[in-house]
N, C-alpha and C. Protein backbone atom coordinates (compact mmCIF):
# COMPACT_ATOMS: atom_id res chain seq x y z
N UNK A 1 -49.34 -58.70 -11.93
CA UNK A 1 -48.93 -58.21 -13.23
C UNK A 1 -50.02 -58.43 -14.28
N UNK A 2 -50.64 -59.33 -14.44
CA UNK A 2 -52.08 -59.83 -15.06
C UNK A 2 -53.21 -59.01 -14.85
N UNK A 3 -53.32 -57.91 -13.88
CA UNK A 3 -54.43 -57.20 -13.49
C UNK A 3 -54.43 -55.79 -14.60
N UNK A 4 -53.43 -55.22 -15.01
CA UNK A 4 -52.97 -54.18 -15.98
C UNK A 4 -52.84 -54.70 -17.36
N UNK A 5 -52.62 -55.64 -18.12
CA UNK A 5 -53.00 -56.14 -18.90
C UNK A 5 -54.33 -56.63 -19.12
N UNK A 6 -54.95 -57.01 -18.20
CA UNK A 6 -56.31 -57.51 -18.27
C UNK A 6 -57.25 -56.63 -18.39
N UNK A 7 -57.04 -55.40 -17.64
CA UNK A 7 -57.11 -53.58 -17.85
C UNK A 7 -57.37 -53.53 -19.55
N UNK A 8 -55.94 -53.45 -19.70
CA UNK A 8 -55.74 -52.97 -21.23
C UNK A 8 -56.00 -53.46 -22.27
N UNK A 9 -56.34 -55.19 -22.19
CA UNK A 9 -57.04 -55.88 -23.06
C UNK A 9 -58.87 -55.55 -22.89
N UNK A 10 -59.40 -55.39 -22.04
CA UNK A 10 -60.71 -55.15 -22.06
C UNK A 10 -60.88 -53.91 -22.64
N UNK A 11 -60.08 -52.76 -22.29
CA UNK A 11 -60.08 -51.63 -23.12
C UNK A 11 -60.34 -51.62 -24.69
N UNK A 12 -59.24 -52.42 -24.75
CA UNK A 12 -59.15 -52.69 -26.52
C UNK A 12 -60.53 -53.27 -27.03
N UNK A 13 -61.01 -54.12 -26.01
CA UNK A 13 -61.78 -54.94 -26.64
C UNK A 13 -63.24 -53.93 -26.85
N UNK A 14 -63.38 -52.94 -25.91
CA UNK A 14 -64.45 -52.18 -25.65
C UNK A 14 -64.22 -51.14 -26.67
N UNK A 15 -62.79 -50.83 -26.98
CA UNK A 15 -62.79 -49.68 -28.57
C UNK A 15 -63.12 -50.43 -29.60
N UNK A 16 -62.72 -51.10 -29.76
CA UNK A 16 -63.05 -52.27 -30.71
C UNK A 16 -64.59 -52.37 -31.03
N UNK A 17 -65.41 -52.98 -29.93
CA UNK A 17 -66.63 -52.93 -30.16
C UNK A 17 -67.39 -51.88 -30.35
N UNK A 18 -66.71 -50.88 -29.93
CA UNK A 18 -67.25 -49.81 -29.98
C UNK A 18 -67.08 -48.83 -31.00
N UNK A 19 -65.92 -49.30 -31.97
CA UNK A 19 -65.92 -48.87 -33.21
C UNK A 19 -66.61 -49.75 -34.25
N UNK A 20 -67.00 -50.95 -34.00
CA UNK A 20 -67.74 -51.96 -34.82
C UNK A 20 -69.61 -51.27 -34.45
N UNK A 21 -69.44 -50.78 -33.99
CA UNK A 21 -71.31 -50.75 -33.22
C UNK A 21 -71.16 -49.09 -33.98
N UNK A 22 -70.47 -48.43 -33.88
CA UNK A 22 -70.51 -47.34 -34.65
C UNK A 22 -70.57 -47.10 -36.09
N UNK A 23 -69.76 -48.50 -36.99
CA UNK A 23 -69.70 -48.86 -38.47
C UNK A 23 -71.18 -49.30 -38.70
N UNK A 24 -71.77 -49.86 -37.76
CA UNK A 24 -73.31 -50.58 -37.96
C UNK A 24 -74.03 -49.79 -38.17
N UNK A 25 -73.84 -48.39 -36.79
CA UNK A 25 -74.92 -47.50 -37.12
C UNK A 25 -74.77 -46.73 -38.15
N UNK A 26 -73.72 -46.36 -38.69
CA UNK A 26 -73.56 -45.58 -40.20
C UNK A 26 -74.66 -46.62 -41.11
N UNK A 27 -73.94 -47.87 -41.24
CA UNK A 27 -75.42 -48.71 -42.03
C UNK A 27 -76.31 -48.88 -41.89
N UNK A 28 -76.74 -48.82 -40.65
CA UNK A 28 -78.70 -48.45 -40.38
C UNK A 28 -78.98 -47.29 -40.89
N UNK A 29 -78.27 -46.12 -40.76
CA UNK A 29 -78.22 -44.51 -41.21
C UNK A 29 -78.82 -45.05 -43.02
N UNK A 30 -77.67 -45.43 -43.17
CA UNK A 30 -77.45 -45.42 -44.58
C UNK A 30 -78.26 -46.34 -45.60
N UNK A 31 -78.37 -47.79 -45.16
CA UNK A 31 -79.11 -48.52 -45.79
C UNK A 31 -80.86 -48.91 -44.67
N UNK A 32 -81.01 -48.29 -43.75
CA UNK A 32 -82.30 -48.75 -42.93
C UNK A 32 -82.35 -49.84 -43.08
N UNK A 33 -81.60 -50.75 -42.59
CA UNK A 33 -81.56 -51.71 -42.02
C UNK A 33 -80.75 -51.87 -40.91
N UNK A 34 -81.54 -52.58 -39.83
CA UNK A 34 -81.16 -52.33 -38.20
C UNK A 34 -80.65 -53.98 -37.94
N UNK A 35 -80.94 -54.73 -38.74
CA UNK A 35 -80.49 -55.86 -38.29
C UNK A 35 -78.87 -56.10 -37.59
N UNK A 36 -77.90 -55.81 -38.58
CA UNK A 36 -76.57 -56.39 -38.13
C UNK A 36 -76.33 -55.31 -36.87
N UNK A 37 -77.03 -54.34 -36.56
CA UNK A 37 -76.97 -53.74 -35.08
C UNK A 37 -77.27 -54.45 -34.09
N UNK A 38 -78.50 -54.82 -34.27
CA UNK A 38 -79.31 -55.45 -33.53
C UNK A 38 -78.49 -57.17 -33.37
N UNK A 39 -78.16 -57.78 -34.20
CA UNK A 39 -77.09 -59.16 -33.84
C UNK A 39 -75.79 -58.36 -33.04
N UNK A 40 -75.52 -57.14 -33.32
CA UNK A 40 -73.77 -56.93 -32.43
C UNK A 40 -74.50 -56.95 -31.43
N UNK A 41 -75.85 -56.32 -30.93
CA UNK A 41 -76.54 -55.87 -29.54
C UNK A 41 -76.64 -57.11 -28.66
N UNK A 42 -77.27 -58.17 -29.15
CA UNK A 42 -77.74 -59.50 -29.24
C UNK A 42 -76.39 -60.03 -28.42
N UNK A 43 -75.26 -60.13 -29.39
CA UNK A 43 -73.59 -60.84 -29.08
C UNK A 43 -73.54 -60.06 -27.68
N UNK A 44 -73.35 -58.95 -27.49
CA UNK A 44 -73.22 -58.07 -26.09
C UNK A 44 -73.56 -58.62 -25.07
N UNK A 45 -75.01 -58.88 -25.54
CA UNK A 45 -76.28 -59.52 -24.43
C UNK A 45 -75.35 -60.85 -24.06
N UNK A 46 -75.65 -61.61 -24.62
CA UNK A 46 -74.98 -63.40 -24.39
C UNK A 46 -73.63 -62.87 -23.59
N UNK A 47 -73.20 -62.08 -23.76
CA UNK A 47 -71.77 -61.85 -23.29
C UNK A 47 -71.94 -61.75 -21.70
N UNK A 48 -73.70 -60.90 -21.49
CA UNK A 48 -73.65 -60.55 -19.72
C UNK A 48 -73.12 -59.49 -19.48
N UNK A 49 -73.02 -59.39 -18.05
CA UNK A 49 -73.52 -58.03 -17.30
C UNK A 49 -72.02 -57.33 -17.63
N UNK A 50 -71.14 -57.93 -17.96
CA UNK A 50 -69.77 -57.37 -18.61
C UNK A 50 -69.74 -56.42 -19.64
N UNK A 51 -70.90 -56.42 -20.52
CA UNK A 51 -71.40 -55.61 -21.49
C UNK A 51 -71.68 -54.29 -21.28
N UNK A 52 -72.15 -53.85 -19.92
CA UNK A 52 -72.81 -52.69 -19.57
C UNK A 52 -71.57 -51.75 -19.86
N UNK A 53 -70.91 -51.60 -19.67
CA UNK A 53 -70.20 -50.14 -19.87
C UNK A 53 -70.11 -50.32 -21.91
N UNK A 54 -69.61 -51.07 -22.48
CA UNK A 54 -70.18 -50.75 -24.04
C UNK A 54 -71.45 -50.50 -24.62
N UNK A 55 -72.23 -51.35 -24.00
CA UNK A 55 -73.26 -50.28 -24.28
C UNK A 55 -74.06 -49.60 -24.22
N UNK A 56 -73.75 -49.08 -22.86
CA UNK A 56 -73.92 -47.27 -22.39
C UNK A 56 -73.28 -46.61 -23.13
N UNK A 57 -71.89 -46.72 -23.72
CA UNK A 57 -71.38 -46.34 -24.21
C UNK A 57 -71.69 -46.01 -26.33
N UNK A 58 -72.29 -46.89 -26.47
CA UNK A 58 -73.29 -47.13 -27.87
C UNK A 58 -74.17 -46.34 -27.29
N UNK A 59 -75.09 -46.58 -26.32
CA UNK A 59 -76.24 -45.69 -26.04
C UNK A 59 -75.78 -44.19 -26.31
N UNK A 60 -74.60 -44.01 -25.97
CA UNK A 60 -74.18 -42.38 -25.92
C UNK A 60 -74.15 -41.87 -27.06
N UNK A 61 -73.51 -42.90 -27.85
CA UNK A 61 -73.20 -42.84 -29.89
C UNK A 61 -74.46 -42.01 -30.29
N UNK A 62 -75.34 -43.74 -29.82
CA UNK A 62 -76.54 -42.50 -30.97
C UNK A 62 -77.28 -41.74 -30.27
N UNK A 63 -77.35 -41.19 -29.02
CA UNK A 63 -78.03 -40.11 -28.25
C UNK A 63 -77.03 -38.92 -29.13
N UNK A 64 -75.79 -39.08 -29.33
CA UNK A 64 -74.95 -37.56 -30.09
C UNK A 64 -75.69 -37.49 -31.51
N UNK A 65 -75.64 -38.34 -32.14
CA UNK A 65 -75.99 -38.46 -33.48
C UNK A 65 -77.13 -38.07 -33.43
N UNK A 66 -78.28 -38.48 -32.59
CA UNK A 66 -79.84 -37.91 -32.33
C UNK A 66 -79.81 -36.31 -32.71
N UNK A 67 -78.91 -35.96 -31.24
CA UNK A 67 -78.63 -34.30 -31.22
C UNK A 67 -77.93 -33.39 -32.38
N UNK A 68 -77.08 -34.59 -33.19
CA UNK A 68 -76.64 -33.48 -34.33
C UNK A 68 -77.64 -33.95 -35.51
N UNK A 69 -78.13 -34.81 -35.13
CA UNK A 69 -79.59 -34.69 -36.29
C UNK A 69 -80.34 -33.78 -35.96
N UNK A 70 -81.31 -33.80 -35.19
CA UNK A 70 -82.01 -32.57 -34.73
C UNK A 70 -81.66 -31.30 -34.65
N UNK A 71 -79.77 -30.90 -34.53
CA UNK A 71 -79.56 -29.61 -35.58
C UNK A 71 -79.97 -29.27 -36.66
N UNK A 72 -79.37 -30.46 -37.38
CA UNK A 72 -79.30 -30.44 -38.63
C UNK A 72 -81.21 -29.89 -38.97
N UNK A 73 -81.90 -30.65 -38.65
CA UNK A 73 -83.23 -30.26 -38.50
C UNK A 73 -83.63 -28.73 -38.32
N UNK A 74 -82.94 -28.02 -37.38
CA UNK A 74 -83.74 -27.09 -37.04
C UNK A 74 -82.64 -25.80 -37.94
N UNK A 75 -81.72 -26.65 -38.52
CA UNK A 75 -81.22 -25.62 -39.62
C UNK A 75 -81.96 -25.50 -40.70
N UNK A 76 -82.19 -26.75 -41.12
CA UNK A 76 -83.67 -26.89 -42.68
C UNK A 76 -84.47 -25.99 -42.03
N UNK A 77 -85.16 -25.90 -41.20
CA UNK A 77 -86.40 -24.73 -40.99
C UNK A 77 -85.79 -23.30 -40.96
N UNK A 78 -84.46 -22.95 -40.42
CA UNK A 78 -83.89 -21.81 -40.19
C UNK A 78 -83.66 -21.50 -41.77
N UNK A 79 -83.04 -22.15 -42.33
CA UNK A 79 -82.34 -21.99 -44.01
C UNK A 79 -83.74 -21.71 -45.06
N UNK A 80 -84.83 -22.42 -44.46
CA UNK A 80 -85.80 -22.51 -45.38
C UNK A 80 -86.80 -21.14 -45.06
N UNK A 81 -86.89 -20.52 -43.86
CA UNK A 81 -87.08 -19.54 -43.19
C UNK A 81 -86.15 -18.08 -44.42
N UNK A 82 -84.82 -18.18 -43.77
CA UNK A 82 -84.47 -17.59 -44.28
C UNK A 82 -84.76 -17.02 -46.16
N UNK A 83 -84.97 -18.13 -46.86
CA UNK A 83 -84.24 -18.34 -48.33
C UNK A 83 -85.75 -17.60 -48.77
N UNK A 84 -86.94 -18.03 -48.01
CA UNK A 84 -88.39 -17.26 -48.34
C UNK A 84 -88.16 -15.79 -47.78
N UNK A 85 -87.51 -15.46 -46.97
CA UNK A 85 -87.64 -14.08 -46.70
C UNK A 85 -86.87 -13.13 -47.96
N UNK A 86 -85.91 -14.13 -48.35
CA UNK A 86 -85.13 -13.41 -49.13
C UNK A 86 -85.73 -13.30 -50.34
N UNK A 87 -86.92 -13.83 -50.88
CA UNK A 87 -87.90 -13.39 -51.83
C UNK A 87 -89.14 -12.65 -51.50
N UNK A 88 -88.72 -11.53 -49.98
CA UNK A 88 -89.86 -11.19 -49.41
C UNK A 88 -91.19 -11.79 -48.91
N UNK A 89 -91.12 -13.30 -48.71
CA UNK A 89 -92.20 -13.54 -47.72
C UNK A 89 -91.59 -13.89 -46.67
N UNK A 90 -92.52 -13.26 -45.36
CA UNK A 90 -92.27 -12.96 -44.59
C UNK A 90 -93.26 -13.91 -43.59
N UNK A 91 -93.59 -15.63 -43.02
CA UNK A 91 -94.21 -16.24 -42.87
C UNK A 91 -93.36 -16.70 -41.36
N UNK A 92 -93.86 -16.00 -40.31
CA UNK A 92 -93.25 -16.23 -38.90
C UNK A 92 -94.20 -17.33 -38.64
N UNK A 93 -95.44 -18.22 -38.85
CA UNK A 93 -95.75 -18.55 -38.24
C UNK A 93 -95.28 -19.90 -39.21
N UNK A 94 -93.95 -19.78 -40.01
CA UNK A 94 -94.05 -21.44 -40.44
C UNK A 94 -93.42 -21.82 -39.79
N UNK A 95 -93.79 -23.39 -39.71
CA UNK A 95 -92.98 -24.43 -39.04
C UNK A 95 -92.86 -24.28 -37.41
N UNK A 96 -93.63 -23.65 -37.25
CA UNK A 96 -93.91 -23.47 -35.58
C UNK A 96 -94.42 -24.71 -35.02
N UNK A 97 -94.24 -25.72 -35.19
CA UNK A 97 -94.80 -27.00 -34.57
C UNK A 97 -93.13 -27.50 -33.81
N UNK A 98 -93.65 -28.53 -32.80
CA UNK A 98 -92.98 -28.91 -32.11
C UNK A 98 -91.46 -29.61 -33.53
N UNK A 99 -90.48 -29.97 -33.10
CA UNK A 99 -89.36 -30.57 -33.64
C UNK A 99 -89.75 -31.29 -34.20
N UNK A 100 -89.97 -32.90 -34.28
CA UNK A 100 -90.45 -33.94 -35.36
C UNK A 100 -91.40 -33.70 -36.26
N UNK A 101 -92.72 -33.16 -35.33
CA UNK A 101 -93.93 -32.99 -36.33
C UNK A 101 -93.50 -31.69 -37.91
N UNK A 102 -92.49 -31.20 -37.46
CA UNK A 102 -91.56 -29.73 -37.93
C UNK A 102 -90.82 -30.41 -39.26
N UNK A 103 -90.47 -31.58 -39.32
CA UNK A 103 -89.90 -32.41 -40.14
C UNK A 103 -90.51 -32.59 -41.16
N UNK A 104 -91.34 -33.15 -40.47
CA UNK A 104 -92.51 -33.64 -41.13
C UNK A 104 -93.74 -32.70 -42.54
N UNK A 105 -93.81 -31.78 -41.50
CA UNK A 105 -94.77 -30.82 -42.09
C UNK A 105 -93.39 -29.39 -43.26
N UNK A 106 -92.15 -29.51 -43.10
CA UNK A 106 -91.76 -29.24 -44.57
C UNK A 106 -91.94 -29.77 -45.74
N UNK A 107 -92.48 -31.18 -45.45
CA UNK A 107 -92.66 -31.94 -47.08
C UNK A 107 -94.37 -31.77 -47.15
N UNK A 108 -94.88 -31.64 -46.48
CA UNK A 108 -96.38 -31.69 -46.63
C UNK A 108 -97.21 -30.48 -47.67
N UNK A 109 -98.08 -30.94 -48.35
CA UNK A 109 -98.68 -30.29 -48.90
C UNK A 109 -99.30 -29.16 -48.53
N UNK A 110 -100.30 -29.30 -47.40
CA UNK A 110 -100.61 -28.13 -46.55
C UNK A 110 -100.08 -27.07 -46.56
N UNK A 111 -98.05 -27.08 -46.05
CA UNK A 111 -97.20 -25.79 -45.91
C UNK A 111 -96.66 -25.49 -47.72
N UNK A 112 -97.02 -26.36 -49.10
CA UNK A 112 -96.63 -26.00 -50.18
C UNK A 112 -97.66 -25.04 -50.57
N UNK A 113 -99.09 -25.42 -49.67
CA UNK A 113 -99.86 -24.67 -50.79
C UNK A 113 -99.87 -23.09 -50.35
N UNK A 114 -99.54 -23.14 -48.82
CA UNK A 114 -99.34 -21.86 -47.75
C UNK A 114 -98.61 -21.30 -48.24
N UNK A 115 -97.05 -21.50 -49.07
CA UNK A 115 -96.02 -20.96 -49.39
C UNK A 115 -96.39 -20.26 -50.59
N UNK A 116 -97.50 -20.99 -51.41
CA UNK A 116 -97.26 -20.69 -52.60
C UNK A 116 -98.15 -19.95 -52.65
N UNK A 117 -99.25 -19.76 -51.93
CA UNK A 117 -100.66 -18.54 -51.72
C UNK A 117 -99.89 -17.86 -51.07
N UNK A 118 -98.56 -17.50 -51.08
CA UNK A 118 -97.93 -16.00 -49.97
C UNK A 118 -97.19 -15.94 -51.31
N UNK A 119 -96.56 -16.55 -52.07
CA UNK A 119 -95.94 -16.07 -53.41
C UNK A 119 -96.32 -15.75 -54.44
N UNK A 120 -98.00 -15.77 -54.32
CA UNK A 120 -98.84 -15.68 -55.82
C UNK A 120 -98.18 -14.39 -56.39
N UNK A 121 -97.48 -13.64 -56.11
CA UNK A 121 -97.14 -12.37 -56.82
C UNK A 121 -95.85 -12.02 -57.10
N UNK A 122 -95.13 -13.03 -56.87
CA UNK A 122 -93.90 -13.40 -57.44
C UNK A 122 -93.38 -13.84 -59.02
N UNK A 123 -92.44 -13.32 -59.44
CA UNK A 123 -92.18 -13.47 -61.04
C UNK A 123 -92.23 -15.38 -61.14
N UNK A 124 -92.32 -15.26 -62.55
CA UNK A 124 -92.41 -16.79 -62.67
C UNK A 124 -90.90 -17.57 -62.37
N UNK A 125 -89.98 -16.79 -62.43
CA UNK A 125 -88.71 -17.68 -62.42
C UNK A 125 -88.53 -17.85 -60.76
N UNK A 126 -88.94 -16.85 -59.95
CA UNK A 126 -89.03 -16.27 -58.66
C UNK A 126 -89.79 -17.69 -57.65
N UNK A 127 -90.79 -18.00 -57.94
CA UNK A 127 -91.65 -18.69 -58.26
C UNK A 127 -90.78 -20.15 -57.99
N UNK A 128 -90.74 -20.21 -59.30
CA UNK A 128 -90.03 -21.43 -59.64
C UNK A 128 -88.67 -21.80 -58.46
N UNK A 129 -88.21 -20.80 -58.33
CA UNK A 129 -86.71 -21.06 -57.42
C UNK A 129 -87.14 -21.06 -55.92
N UNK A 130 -88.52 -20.60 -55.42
CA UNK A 130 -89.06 -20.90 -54.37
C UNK A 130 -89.68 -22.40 -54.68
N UNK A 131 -90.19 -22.73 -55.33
CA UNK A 131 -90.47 -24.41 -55.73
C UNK A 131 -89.25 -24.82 -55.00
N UNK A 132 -88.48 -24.77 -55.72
CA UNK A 132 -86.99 -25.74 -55.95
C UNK A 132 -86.73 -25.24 -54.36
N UNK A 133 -86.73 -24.62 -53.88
CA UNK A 133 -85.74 -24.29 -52.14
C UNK A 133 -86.55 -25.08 -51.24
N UNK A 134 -88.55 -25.03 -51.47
CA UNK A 134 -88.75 -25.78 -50.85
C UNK A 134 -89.32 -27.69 -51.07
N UNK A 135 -88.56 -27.89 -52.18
CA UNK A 135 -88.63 -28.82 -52.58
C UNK A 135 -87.39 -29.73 -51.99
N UNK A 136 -86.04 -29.00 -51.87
CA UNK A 136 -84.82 -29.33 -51.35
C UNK A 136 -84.97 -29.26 -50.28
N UNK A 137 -85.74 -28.88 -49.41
CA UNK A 137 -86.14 -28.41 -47.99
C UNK A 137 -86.53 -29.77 -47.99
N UNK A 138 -87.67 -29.70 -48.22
CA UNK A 138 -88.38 -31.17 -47.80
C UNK A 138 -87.78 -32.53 -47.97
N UNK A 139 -86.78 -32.42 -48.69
CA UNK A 139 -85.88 -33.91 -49.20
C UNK A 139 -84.83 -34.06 -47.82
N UNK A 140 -84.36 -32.50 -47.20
CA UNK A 140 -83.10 -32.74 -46.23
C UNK A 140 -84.34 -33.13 -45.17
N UNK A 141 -85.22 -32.66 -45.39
CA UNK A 141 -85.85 -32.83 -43.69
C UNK A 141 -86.57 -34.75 -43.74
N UNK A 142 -87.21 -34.80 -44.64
CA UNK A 142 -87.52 -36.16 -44.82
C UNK A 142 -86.04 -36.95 -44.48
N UNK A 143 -84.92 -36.94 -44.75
CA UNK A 143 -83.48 -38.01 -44.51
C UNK A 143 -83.30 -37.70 -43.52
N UNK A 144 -83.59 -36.62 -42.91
CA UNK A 144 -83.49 -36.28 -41.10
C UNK A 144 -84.18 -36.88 -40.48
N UNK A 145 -85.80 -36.87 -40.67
CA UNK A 145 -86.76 -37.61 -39.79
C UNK A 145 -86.58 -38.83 -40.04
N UNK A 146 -85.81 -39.28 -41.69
CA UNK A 146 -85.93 -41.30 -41.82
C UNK A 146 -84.74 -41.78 -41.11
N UNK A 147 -83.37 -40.90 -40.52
CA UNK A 147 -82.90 -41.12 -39.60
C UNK A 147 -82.89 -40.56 -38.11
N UNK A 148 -83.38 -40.10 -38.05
CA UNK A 148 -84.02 -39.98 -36.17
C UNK A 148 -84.95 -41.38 -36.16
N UNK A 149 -85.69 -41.85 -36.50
CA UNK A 149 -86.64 -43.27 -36.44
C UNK A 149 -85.71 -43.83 -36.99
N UNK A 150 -84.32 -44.43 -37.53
CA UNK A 150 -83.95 -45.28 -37.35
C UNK A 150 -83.10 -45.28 -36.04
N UNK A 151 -82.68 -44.22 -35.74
CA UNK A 151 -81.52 -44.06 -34.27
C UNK A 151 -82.83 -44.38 -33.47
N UNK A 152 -83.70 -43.88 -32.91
CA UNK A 152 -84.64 -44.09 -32.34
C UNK A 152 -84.53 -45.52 -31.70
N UNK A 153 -85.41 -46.26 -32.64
CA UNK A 153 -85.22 -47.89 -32.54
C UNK A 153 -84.05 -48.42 -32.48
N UNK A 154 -82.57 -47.87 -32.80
CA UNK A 154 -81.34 -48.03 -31.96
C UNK A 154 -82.01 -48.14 -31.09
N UNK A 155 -82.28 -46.54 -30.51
CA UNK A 155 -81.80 -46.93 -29.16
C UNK A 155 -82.95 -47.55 -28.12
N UNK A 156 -83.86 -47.58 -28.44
CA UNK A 156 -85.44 -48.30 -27.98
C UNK A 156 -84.18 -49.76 -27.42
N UNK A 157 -83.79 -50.19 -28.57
CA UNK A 157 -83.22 -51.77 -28.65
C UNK A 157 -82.25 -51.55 -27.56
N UNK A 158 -81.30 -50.44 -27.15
CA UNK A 158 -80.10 -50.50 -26.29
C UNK A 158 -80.38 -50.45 -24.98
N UNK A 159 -81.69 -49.61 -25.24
CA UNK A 159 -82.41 -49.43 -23.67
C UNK A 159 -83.46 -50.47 -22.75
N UNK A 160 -83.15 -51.37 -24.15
CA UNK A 160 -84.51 -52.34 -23.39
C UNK A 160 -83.01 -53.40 -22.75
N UNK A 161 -82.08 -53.46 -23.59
CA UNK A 161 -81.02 -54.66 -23.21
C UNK A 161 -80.22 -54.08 -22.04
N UNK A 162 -80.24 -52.89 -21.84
CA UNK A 162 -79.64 -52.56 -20.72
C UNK A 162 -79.91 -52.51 -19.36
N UNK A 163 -81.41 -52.88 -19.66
CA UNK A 163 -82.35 -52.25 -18.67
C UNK A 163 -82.25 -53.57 -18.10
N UNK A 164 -82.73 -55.11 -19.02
CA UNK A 164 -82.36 -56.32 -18.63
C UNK A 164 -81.36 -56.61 -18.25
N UNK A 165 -79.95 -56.03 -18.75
CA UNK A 165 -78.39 -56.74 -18.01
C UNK A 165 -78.50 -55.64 -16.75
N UNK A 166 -78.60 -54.57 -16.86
CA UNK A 166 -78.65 -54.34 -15.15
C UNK A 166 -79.33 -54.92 -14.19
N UNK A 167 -80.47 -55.35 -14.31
CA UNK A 167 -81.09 -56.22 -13.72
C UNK A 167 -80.34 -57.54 -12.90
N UNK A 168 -80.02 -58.25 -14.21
CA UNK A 168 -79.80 -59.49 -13.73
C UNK A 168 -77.92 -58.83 -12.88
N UNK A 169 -77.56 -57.87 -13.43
CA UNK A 169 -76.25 -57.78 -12.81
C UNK A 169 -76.52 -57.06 -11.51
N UNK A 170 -77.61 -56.70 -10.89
CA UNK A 170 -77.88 -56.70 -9.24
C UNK A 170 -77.88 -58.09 -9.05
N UNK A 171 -78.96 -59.08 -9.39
CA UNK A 171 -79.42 -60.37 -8.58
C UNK A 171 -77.94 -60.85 -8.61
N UNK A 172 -77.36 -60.75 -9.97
CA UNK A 172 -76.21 -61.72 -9.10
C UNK A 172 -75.08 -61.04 -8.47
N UNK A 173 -75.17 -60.02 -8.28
CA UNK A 173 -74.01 -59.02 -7.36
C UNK A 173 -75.51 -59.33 -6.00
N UNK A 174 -76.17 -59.86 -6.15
CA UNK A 174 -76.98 -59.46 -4.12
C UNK A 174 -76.79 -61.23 -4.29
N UNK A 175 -76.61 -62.21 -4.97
CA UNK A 175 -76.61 -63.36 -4.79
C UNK A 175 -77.34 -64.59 -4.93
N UNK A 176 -78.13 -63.67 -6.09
CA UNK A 176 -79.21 -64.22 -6.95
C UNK A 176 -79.19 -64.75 -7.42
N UNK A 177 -79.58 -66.20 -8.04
CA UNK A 177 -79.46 -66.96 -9.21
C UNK A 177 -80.48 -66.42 -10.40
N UNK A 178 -79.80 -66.27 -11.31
CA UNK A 178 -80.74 -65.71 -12.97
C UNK A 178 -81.93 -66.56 -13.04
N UNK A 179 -82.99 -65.88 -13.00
CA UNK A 179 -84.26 -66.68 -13.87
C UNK A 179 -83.83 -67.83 -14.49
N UNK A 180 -84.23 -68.88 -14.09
CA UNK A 180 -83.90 -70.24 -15.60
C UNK A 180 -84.51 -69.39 -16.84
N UNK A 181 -83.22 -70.04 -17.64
CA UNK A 181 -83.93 -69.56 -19.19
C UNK A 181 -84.68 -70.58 -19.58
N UNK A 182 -85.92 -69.67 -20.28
CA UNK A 182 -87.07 -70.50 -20.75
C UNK A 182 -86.67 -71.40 -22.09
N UNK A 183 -85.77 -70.80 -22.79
CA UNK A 183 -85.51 -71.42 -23.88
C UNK A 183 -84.62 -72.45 -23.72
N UNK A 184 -84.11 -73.10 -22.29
CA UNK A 184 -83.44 -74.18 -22.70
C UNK A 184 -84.37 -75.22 -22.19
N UNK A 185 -85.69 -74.90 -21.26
CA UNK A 185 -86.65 -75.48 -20.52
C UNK A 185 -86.72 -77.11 -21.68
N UNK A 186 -87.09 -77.67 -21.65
CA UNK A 186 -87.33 -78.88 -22.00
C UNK A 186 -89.13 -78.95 -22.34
């Protein structure tokens, strides 16, 4: 009777953590700071090879969040694409760089001065409201790329701890004793 409860309490305990590891990453998102992630990651660890299905399961979190960032990304180039055509320039070869570097190079000077030597013949207000589209351009894509490098190093951190608890959770599933830890060495 203890085996179905014991079921359903680990469950809980794994939504649980797994809604706490999800509140964290909104605050790395939000304030770039990775620390109190990195201590829930840490608690996991000490916990042992019991950990692995939460956080594979975190690993999955921010691998989604990665992917609907990198929408979000390749809509700023589509929207920003678009909003210049609709003042008649017609510039197929912007933003043709790979995805990140693509981020990157909407805020850069290089593609302002490109935009604006294809608009020299645009009215001044015309002008001006191409400023402003790709000025807003470059602000969504900069909070895109400053969160992809923070999920990133998420998950750098989930993949290095996972990589270690699988490890040690072969040796001691083949009958291994764990490395002595160095830190209690004397």
């Amino acid at each position: 009777m203890g085996q179905p409860l014991d079921d359903l309490l680990t469950l809980a305990e794994r939504t649980y953590v797994r809604m706490q590891a999800g509140e964290l990453i909104g605050h790395c998102l939000e304030q770039g700071d990775i620390k109190p992630f990195q201590e829930l990651v840490e608690q996991l660890v000490l916990a042992g090879a019991v950990s692995l299905p939460v956080l594979r399961e975190i690993r999955e979190e921010i691998l989604d969040l990665q992917s609907t960032l990198r929408q979000e990304g390749l809509a700023v180039r589509h929207d920003l694409r678009q909003a210049l055509t609709g003042f008649g320039l017609h510039m197929p070869q912007l933003l043709g760089r790979d995805f990140p570097d693509m981020l990157w190079e909407v805020r850069s000077q290089r593609l302002q001065s490109r935009i604006r030597e294809a608009a020299r013949d645009l009215s001044g207000e015309d002008l001006r409201l191409v400023d402003q589209v790709c000025k807003e351009a470059g602000e969504r894509a900069v909070r895109i790329a400053t969160r992809l490098g923070v999920l990133g190093h998420l998950e750098a951190s989930v993949e290095d701890w996972l990589g270690s608890l699988a490890y040690q959770a072969v040796r001691v599933e083949d009958g291994l004793k764990p490395p002595p830890d160095a830190s209690r060495a004397h």
